[in-house]
C-alpha atoms as a PDB file:
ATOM      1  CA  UNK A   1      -3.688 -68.276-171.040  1.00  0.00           C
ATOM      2  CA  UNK A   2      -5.654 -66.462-174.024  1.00  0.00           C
ATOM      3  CA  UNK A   3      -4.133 -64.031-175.637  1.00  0.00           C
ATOM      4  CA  UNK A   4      -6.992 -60.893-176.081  1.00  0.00           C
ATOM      5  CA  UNK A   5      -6.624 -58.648-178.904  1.00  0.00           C
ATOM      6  CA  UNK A   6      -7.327 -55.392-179.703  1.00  0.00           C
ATOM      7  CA  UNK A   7      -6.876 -51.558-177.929  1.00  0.00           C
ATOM      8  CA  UNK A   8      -7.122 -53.399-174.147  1.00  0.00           C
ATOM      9  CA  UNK A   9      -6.610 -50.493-171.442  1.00  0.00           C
ATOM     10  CA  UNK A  10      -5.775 -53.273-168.429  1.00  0.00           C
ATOM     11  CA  UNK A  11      -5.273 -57.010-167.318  1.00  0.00           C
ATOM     12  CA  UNK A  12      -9.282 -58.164-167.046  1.00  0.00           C
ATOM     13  CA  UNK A  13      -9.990 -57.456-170.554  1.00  0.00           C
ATOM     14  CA  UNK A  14     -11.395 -53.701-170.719  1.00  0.00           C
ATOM     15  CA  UNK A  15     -10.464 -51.690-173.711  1.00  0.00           C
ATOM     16  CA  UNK A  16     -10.734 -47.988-174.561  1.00  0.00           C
ATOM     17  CA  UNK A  17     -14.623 -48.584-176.042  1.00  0.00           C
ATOM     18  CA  UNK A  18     -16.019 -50.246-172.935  1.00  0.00           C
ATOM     19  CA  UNK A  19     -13.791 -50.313-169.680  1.00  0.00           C
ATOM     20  CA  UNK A  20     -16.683 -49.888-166.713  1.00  0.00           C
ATOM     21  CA  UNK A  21     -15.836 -51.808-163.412  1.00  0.00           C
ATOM     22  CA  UNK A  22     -18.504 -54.756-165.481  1.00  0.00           C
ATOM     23  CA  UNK A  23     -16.614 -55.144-168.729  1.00  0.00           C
ATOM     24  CA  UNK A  24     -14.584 -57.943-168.058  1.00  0.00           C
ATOM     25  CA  UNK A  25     -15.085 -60.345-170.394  1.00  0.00           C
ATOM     26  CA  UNK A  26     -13.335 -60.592-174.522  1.00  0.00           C
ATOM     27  CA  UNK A  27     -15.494 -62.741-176.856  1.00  0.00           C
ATOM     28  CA  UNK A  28     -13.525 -64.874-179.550  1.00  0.00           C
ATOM     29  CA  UNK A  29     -14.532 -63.919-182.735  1.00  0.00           C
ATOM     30  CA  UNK A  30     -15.795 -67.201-184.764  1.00  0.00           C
ATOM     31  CA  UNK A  31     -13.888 -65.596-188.210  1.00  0.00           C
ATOM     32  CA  UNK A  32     -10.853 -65.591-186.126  1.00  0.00           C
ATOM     33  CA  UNK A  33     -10.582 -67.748-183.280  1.00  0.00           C
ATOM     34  CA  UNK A  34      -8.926 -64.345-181.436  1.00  0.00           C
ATOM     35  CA  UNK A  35     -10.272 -62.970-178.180  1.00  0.00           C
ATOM     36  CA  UNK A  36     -11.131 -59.675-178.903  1.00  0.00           C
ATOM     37  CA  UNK A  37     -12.665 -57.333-176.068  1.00  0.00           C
ATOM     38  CA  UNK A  38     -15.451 -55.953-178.138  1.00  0.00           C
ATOM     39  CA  UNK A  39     -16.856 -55.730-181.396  1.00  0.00           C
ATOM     40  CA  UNK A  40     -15.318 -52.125-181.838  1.00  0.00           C
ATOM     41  CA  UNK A  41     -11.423 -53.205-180.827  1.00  0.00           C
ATOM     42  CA  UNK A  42     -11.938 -56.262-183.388  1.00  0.00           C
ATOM     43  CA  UNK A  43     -13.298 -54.131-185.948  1.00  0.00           C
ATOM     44  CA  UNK A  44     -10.630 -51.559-185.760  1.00  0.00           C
ATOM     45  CA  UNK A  45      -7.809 -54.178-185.650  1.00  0.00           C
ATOM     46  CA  UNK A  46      -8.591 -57.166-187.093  1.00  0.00           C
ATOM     47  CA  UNK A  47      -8.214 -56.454-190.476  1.00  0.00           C
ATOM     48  CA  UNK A  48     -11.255 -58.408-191.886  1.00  0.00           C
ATOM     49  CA  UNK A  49     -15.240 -58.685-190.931  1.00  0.00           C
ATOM     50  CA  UNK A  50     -16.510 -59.906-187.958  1.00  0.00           C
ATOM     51  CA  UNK A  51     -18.548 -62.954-188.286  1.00  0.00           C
ATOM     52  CA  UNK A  52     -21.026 -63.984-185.666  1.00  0.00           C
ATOM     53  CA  UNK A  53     -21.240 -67.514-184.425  1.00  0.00           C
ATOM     54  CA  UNK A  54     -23.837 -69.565-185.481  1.00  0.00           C
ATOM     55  CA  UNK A  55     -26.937 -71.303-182.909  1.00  0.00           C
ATOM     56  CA  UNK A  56     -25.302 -74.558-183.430  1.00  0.00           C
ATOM     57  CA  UNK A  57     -21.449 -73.544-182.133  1.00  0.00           C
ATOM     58  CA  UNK A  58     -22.678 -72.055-178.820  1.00  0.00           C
ATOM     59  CA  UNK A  59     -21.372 -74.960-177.094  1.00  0.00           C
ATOM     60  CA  UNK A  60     -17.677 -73.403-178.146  1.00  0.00           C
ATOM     61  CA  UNK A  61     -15.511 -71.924-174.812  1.00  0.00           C
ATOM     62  CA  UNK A  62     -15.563 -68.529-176.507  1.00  0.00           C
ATOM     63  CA  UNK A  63     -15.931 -66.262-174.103  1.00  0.00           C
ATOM     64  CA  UNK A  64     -12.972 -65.300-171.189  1.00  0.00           C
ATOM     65  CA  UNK A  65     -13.632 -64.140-167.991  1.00  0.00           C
ATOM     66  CA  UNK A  66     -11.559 -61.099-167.865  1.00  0.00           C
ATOM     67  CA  UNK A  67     -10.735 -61.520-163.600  1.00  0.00           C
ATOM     68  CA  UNK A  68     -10.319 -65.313-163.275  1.00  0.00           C
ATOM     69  CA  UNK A  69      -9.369 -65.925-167.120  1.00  0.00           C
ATOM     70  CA  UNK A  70     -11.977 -68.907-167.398  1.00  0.00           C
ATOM     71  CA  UNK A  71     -13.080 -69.401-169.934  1.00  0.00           C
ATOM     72  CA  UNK A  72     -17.488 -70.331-170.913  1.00  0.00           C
ATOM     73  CA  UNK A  73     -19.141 -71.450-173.200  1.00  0.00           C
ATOM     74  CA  UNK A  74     -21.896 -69.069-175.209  1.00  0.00           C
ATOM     75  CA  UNK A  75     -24.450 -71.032-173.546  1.00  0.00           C
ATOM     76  CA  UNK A  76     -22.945 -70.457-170.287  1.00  0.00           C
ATOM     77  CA  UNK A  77     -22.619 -66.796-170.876  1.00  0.00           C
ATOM     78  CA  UNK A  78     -25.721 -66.472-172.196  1.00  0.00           C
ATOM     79  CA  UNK A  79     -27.673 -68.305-169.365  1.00  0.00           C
ATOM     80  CA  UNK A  80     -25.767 -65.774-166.448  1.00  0.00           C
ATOM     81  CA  UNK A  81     -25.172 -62.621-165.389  1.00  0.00           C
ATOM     82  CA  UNK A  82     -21.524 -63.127-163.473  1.00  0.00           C
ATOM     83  CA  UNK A  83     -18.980 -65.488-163.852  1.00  0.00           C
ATOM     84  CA  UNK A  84     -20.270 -68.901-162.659  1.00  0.00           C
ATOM     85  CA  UNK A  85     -16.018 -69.227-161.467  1.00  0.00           C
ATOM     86  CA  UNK A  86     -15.359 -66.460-159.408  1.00  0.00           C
ATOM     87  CA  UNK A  87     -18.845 -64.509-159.811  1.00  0.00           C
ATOM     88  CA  UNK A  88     -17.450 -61.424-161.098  1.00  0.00           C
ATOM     89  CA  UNK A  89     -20.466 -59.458-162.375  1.00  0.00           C
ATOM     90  CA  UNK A  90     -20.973 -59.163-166.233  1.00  0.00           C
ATOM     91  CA  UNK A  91     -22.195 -55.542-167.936  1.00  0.00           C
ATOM     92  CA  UNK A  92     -25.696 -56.775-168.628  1.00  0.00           C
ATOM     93  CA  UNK A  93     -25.734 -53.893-171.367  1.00  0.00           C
ATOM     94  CA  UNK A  94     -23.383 -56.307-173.181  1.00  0.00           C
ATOM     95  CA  UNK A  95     -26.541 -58.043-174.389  1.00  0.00           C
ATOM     96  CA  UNK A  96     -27.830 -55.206-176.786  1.00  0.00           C
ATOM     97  CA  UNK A  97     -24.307 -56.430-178.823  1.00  0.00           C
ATOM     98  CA  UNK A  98     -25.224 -59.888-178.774  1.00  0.00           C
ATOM     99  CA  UNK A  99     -26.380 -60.164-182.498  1.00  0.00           C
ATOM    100  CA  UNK A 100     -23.304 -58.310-183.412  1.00  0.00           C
ATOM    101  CA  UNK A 101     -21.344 -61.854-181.646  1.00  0.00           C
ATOM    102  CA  UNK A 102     -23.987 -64.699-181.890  1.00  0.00           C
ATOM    103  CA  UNK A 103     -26.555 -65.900-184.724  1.00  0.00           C
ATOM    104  CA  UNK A 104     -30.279 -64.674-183.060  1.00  0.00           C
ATOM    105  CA  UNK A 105     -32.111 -67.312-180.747  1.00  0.00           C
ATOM    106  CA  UNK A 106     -35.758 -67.769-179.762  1.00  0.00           C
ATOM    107  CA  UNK A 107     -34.925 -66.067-176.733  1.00  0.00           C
ATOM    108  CA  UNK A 108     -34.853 -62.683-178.279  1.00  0.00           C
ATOM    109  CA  UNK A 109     -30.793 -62.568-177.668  1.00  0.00           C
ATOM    110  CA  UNK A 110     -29.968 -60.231-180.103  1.00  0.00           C
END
């Protein structure tokens, strides 16, 4: 199982920043490699600058379904609005923080 970082409040990945009944995922960071539940907790914690992962990684299983503990690829994420696993429904305000996670794409995701 993956390990989340950061100031989490409960078991499906919410943290004191963003912990509606829709944040349940943790994104890992691509300067870490640790699961962090938002860009605030890994900010506050991590002890060095976020980086953001570039077009060509989104292939990478970095992001964890907080409810089932799957884990997706950026492209997967991306391309959905719930967990294609166990359809849990995704904050889709999560996307105004996407350039803060993931290098920009034509698609305006960022």
């Amino acid at each position: 199982m993956c390990r989340v970082h950061g100031k989490t409040v409960d078991g499906e990945t919410r943290c004191e920043h963003y912990h509606s009944p829709l944040d349940v995922i943790a994104i890992k960071f691509a300067c870490c490699n640790k699961f962090y539940p938002c860009y605030q907790c890994h900010e506050e914690t991590a002890g060095h600058e976020a980086a953001v992962w570039p077009r060509e990684h989104f292939n990478e299983q970095a992001i964890l379904c907080g409810v089932c503990k799957t884990t997706l690829s950026i492209h997967a994420y991306m391309d959905t609005e719930h967990c294609p696993y166990c359809h849990a429904a995704f904050n889709p305000g999560c996307q105004l923080h996407h350039h803060l996670y993931f290098e920009s794409t034509e698609r305006g995701c960022q």
